[in-house]
N, C-alpha and C. Protein backbone atom coordinates (compact mmCIF):
# COMPACT_ATOMS: atom_id res chain seq x y z
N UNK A 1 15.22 31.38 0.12
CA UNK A 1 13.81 31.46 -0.16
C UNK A 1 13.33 30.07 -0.53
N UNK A 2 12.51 29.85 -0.01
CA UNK A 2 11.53 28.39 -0.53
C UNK A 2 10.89 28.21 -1.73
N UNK A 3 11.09 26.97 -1.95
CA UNK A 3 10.28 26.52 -3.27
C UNK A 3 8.97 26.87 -3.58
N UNK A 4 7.97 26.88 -4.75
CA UNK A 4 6.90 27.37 -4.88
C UNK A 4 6.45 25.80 -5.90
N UNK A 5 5.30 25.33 -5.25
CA UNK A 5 4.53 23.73 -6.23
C UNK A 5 3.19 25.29 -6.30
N UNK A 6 2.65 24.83 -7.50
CA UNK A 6 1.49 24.57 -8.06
C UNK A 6 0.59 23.89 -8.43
N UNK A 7 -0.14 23.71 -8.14
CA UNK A 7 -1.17 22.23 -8.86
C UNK A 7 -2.47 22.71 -8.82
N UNK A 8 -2.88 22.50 -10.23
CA UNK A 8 -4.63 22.85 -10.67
C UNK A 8 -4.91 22.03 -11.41
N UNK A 9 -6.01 21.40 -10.77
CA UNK A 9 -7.15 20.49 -11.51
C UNK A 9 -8.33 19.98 -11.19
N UNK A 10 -8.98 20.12 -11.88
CA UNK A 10 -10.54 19.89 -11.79
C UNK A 10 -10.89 18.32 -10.91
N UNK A 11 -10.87 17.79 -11.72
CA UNK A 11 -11.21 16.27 -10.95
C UNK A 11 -9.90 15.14 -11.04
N UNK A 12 -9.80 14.14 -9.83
CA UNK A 12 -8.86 12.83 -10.07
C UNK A 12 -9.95 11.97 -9.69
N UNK A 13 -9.94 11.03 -10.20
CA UNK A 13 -10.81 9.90 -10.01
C UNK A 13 -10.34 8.92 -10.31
N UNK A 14 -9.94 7.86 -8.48
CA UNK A 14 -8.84 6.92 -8.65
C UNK A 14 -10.00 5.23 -8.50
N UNK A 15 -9.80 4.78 -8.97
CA UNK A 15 -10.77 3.18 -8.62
C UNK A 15 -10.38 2.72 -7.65
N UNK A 16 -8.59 2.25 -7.82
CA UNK A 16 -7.97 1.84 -6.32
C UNK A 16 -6.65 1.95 -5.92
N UNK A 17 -6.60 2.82 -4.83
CA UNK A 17 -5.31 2.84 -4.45
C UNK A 17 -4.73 1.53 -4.01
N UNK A 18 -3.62 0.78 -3.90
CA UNK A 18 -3.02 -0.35 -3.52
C UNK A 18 -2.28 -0.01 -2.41
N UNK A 19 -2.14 -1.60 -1.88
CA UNK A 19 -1.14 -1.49 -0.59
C UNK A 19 0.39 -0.05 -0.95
N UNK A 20 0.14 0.40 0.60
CA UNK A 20 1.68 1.19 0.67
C UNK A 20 1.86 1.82 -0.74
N UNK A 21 0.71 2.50 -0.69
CA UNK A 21 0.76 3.27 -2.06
C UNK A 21 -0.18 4.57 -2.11
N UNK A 22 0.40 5.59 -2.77
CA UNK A 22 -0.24 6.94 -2.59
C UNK A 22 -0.47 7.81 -3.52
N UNK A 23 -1.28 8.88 -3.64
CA UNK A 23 -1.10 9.62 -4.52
C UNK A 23 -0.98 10.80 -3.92
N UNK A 24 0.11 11.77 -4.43
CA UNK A 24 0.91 12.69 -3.60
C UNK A 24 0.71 13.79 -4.32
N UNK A 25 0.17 15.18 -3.88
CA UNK A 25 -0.30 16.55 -4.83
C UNK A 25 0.80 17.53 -3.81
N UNK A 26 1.70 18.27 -4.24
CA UNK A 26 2.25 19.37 -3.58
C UNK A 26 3.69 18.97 -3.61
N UNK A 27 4.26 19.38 -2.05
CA UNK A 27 5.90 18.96 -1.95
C UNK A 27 5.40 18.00 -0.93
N UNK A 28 5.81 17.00 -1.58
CA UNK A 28 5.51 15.71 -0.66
C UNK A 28 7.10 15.29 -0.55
N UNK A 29 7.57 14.33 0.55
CA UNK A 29 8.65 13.49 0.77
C UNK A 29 8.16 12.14 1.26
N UNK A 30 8.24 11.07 0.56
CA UNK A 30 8.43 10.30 0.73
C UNK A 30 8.94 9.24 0.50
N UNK A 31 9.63 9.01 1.43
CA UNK A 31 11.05 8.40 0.87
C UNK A 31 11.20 7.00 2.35
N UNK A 32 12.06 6.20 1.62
CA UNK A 32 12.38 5.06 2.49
C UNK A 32 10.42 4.31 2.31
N UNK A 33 9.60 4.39 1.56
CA UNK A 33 8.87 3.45 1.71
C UNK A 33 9.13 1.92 1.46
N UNK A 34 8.81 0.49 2.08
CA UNK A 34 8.78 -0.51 1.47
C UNK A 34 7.72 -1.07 2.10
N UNK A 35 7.55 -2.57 1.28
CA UNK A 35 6.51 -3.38 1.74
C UNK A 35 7.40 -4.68 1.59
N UNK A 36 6.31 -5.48 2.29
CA UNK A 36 7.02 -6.94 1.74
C UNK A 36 5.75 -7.47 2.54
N UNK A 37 5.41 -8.69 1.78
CA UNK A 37 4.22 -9.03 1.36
C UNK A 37 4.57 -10.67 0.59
N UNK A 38 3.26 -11.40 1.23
CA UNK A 38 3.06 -12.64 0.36
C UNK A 38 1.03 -12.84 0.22
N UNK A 39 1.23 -13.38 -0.78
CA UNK A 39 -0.38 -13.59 -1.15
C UNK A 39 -0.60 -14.90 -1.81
N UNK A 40 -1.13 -15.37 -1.21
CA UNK A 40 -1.84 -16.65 -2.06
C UNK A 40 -3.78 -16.22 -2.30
N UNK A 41 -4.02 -16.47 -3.77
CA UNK A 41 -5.26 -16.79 -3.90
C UNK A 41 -5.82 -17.52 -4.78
N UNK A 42 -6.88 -18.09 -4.07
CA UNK A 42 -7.77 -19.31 -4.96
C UNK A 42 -8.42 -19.15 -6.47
N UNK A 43 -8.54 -17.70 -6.56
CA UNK A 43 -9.23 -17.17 -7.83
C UNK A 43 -8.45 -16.44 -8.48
N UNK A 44 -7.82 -15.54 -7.42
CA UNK A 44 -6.95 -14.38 -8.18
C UNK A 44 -7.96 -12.66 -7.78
N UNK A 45 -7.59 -11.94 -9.20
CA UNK A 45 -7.92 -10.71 -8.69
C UNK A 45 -9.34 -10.02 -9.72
N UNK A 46 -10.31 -9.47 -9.55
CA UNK A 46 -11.03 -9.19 -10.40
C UNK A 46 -11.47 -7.68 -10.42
N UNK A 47 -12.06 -6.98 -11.70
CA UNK A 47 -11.64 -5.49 -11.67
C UNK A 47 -13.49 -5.37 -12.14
N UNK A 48 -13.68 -4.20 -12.05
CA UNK A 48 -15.24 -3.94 -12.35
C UNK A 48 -16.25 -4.31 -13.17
N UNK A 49 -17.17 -4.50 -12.65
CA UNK A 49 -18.07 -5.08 -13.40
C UNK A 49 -17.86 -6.38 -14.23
N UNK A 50 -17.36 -7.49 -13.26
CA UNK A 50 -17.39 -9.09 -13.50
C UNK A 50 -18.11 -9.09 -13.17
N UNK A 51 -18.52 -10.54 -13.79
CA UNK A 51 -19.53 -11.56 -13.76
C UNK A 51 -18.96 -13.03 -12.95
N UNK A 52 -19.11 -13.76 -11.92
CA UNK A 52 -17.91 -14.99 -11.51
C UNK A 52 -19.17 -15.63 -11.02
N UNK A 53 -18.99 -17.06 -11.56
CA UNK A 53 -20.04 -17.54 -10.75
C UNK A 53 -19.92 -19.22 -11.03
N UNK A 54 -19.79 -20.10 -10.22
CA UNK A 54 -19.87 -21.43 -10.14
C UNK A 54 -18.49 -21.77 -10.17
N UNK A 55 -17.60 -21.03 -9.18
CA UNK A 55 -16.32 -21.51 -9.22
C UNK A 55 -15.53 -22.15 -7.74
N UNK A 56 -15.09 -23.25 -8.10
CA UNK A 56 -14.25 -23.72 -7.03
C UNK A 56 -12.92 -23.21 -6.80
N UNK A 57 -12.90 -22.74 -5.73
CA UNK A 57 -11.17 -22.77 -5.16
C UNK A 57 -10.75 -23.39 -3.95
N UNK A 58 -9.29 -23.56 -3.97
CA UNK A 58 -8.52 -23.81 -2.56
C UNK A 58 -7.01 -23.03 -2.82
N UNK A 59 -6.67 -22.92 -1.49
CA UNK A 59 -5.57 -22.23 -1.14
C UNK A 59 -4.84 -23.56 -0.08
N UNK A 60 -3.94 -24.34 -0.22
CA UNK A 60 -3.26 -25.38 0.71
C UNK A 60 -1.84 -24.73 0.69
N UNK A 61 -1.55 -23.67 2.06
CA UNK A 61 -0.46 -23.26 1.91
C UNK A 61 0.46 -23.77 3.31
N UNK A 62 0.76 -24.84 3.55
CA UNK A 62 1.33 -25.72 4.57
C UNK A 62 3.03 -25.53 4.70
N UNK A 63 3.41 -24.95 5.49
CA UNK A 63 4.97 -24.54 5.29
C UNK A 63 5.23 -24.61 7.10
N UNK A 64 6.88 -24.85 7.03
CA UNK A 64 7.03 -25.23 8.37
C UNK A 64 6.95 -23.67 8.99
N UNK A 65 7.97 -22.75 8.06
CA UNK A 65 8.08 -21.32 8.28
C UNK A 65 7.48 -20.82 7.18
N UNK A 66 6.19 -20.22 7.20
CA UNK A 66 5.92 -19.21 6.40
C UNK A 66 6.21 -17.96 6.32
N UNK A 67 7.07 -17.06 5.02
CA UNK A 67 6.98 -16.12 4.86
C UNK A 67 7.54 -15.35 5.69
N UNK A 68 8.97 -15.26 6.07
CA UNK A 68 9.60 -14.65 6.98
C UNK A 68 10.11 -13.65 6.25
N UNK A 69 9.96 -12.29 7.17
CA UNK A 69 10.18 -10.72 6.52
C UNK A 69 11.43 -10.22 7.78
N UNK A 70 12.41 -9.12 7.04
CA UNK A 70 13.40 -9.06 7.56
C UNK A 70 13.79 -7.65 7.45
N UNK A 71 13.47 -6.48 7.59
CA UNK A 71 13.75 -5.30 6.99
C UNK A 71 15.23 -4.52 7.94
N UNK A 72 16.46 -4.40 7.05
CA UNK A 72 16.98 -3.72 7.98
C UNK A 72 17.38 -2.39 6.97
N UNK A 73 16.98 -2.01 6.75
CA UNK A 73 16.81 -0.37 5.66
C UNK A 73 17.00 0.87 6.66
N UNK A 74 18.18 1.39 6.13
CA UNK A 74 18.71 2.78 6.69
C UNK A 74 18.42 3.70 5.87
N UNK A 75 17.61 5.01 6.76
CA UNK A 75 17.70 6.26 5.89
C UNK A 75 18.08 7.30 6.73
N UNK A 76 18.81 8.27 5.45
CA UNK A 76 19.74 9.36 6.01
C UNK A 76 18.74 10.36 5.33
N UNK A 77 18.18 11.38 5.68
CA UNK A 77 17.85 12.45 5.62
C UNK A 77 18.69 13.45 5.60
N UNK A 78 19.07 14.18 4.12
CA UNK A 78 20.16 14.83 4.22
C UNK A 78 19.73 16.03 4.02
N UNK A 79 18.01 16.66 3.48
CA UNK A 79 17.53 17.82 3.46
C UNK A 79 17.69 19.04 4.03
N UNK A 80 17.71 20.08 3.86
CA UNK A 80 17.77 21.36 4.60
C UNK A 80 16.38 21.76 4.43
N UNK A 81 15.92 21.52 5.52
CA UNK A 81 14.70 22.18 5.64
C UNK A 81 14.04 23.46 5.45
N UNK A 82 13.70 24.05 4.68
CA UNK A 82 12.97 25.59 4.71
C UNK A 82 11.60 25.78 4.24
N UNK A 83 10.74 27.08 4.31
CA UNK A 83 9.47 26.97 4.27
C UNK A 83 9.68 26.47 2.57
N UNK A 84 8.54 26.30 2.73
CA UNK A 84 8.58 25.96 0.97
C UNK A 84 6.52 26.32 0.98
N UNK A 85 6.29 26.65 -0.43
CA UNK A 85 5.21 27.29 -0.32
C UNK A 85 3.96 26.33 -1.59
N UNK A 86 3.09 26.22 -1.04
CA UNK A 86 2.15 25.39 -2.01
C UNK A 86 0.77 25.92 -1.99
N UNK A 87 0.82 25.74 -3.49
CA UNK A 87 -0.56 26.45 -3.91
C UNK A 87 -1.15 25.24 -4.42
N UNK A 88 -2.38 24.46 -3.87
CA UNK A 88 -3.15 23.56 -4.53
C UNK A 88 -4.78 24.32 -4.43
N UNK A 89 -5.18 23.85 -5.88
CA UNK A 89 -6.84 23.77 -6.43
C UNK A 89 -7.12 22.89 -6.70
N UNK A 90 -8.27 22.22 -5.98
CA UNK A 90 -8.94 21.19 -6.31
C UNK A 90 -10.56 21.26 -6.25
N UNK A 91 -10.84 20.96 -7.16
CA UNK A 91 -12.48 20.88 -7.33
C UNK A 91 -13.03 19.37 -6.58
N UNK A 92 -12.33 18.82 -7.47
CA UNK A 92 -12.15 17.16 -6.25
C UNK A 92 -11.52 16.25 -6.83
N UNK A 93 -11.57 15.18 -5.49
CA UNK A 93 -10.39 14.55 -5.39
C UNK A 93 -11.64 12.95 -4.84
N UNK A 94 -11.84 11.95 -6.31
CA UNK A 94 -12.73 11.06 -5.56
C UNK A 94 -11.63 9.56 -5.77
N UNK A 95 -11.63 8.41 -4.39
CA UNK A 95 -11.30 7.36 -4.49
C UNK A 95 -12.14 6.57 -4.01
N UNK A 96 -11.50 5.61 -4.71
CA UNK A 96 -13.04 4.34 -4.61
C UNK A 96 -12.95 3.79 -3.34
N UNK A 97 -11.29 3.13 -3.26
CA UNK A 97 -11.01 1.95 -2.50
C UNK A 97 -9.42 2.21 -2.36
N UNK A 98 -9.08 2.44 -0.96
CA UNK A 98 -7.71 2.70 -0.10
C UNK A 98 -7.34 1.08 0.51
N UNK A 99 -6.68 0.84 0.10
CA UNK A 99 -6.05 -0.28 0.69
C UNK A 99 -4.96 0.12 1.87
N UNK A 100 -4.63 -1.17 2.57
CA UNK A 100 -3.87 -0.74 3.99
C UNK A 100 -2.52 -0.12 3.28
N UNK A 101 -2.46 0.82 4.68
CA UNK A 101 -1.44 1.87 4.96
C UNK A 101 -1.46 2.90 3.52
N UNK A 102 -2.13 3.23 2.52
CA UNK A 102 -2.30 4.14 1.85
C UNK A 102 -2.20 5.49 2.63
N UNK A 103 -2.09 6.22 0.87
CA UNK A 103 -2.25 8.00 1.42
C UNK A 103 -2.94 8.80 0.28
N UNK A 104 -3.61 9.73 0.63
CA UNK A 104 -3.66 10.78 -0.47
C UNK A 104 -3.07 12.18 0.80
N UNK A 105 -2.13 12.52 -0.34
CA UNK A 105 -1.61 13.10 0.58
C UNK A 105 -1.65 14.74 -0.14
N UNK A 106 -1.84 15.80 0.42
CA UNK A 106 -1.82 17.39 -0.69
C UNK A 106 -1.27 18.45 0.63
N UNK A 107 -1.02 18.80 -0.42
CA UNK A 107 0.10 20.24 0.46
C UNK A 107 1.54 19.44 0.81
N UNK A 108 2.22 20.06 1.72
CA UNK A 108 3.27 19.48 2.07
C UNK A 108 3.73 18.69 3.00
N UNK A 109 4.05 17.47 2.60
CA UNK A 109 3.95 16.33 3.55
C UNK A 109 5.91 15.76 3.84
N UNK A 110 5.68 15.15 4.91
CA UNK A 110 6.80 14.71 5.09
C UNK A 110 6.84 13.10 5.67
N UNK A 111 6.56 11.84 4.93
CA UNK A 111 6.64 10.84 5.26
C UNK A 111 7.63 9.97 4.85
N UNK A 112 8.17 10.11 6.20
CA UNK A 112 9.38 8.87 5.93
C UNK A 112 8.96 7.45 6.63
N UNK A 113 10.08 6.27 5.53
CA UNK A 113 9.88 5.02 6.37
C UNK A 113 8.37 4.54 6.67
N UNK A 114 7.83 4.65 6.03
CA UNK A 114 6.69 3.89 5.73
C UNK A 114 6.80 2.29 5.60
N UNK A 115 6.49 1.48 6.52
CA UNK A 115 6.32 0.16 6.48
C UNK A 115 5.65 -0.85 6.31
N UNK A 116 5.15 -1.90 5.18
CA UNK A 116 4.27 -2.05 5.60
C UNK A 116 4.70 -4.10 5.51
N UNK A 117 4.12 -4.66 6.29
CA UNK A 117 4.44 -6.11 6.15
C UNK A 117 3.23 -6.80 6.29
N UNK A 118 2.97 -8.10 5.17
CA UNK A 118 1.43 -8.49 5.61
C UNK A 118 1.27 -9.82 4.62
N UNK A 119 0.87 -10.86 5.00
CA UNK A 119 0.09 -12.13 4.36
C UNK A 119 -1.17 -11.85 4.75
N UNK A 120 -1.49 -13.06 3.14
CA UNK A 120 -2.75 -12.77 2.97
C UNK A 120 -3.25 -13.87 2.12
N UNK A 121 -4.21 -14.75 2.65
CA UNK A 121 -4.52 -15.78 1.82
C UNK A 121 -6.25 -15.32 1.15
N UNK A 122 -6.37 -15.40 -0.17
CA UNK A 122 -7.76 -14.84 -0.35
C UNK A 122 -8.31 -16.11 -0.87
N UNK A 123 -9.25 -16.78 -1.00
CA UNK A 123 -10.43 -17.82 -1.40
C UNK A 123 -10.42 -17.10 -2.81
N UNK A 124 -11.35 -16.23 -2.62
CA UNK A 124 -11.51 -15.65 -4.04
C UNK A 124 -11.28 -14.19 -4.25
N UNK A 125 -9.41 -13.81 -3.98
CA UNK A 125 -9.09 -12.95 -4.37
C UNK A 125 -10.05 -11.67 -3.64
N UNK A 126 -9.69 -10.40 -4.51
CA UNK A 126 -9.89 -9.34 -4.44
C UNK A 126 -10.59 -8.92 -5.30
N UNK A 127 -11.96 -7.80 -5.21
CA UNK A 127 -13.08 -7.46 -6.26
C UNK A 127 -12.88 -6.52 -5.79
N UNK A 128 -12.83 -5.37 -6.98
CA UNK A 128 -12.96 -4.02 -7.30
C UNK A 128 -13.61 -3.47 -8.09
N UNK A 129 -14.59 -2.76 -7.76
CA UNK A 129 -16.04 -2.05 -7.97
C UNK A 129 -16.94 -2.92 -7.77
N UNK A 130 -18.05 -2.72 -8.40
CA UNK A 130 -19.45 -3.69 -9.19
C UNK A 130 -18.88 -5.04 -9.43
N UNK A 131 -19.23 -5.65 -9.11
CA UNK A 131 -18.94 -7.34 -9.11
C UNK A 131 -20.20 -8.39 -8.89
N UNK A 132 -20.54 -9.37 -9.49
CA UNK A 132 -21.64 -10.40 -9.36
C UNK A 132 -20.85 -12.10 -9.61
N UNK A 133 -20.78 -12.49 -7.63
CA UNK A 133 -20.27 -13.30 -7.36
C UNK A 133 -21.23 -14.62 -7.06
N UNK A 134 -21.82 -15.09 -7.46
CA UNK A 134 -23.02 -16.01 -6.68
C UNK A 134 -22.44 -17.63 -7.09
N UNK A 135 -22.70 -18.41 -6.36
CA UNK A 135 -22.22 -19.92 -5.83
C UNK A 135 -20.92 -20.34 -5.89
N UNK A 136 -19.79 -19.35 -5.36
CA UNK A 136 -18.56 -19.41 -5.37
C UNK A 136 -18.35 -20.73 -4.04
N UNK A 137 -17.27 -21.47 -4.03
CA UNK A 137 -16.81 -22.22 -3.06
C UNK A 137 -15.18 -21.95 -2.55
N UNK A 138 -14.54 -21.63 -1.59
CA UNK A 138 -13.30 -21.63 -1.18
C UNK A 138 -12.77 -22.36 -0.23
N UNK A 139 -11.94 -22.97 -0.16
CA UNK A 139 -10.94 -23.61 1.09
C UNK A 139 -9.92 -23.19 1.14
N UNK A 140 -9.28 -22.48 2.84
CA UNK A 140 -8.28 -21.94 2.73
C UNK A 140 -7.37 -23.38 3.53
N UNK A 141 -6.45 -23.66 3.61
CA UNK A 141 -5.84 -24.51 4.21
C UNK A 141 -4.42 -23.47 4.79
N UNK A 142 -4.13 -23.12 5.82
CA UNK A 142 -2.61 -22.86 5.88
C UNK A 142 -2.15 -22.97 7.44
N UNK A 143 -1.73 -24.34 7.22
CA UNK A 143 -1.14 -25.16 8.72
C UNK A 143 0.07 -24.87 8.88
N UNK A 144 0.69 -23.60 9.25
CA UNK A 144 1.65 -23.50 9.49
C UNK A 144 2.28 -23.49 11.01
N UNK A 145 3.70 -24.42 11.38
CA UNK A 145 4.50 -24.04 12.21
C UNK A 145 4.36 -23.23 12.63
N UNK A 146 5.49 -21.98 12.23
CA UNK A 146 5.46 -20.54 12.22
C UNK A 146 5.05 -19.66 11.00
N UNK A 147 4.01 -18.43 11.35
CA UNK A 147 3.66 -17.59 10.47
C UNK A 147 4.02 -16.94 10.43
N UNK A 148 4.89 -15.94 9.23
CA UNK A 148 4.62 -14.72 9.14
C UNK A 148 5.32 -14.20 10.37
N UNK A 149 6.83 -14.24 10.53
CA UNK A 149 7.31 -13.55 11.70
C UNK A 149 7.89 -12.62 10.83
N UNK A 150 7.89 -11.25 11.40
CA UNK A 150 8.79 -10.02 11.17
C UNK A 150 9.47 -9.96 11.76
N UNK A 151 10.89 -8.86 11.25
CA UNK A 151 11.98 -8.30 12.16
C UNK A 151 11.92 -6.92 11.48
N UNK A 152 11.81 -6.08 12.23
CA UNK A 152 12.06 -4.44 11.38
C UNK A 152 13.40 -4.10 12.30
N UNK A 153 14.13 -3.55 11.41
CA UNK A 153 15.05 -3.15 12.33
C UNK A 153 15.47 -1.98 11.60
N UNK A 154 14.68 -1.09 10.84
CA UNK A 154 14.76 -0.13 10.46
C UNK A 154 15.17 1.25 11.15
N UNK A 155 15.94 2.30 10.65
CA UNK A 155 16.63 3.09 11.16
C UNK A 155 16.30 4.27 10.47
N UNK A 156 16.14 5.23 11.22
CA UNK A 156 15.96 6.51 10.68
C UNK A 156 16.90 7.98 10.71
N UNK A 157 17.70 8.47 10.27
CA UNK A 157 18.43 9.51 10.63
C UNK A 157 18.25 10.93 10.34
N UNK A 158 17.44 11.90 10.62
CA UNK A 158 17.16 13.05 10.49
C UNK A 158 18.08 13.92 10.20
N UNK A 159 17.86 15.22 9.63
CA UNK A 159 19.03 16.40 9.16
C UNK A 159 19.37 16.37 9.79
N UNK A 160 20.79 16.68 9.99
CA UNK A 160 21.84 17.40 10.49
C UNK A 160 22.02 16.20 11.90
N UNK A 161 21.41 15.24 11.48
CA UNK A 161 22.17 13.79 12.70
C UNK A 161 23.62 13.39 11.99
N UNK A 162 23.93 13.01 13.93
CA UNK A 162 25.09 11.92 13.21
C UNK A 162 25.00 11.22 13.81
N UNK A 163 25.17 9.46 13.13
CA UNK A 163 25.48 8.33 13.61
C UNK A 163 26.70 7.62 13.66
């Protein structure tokens, strides 16, 4: 016989979900997520209701190889699958701001190996909510050789596989 989730609640109210990141209501699986990630920024990061104003930045990110990502991550799925049963109530469910490869995920989910790889040069960062930015200046500089090469060589193995 299958499992039984419950979940009751009135309101979630998220500001911001982040990269490769989720919020999961029920029988969720997720498993084998990673990221890999580089960030340069001129300002940085700012959260609701700032005030920024008369600021200089630069970003001079000059590299022969920038930021080389390499994933070789094995997953074995060793689950026995059966129904499994979910009861969700929700009155609601509000988000502000989903960043890449996010989830809201409810009921029963099955995400494996979630990947996510990414540079990112910001001038002036990242603003979340209400923000008052006026006579900002940025320079991004990034003379690179090579950028940002990936290799995924990620592997996946489902129930009852063999490798």
């Amino acid at each position: 016989m299958g499992n039984k989730a419950v979940v009751i609640f009135n309101k979630l109210d998220v500001t911001n979900i982040d990269n490769n990141s989720g919020i999961f209501i029920g029988n969720n699986y997720a498993n084998g997520w990673n990221t890999f990630m580089k960030t340069n920024n001129g300002f940085g990061h700012s959260g609701d209701h700032s005030i920024i104003s008369y600021n200089r930045s630069a970003v001079i990110d000059n590299d022969m190889i920038d930021a080389p990502m390499t994933n070789y991550s094995m997953m074995v799925d060793r689950r026995q699958y059966e129904r499994n049963h979910t009861f969700v109530h929700l009155d609601s469910i509000e988000v502000n701001n989903m960043d890449m490869n996010s989830s809201v995920s409810v009921g029963e989910t099955n995400q494996n190996e979630w990947g996510n790889f990414e540079k990112n040069n910001f001038g002036n960062g990242r603003f979340v909510g209400n923000s008052i930015i006026p006579n900002n200046k940025s320079i991004i500089k990034d003379n690179d050789i090579v950028d940002n090469p990936v290799e995924d060589y990620e592997h996946f193995a489902p129930a009852g596989s063999t490798f």
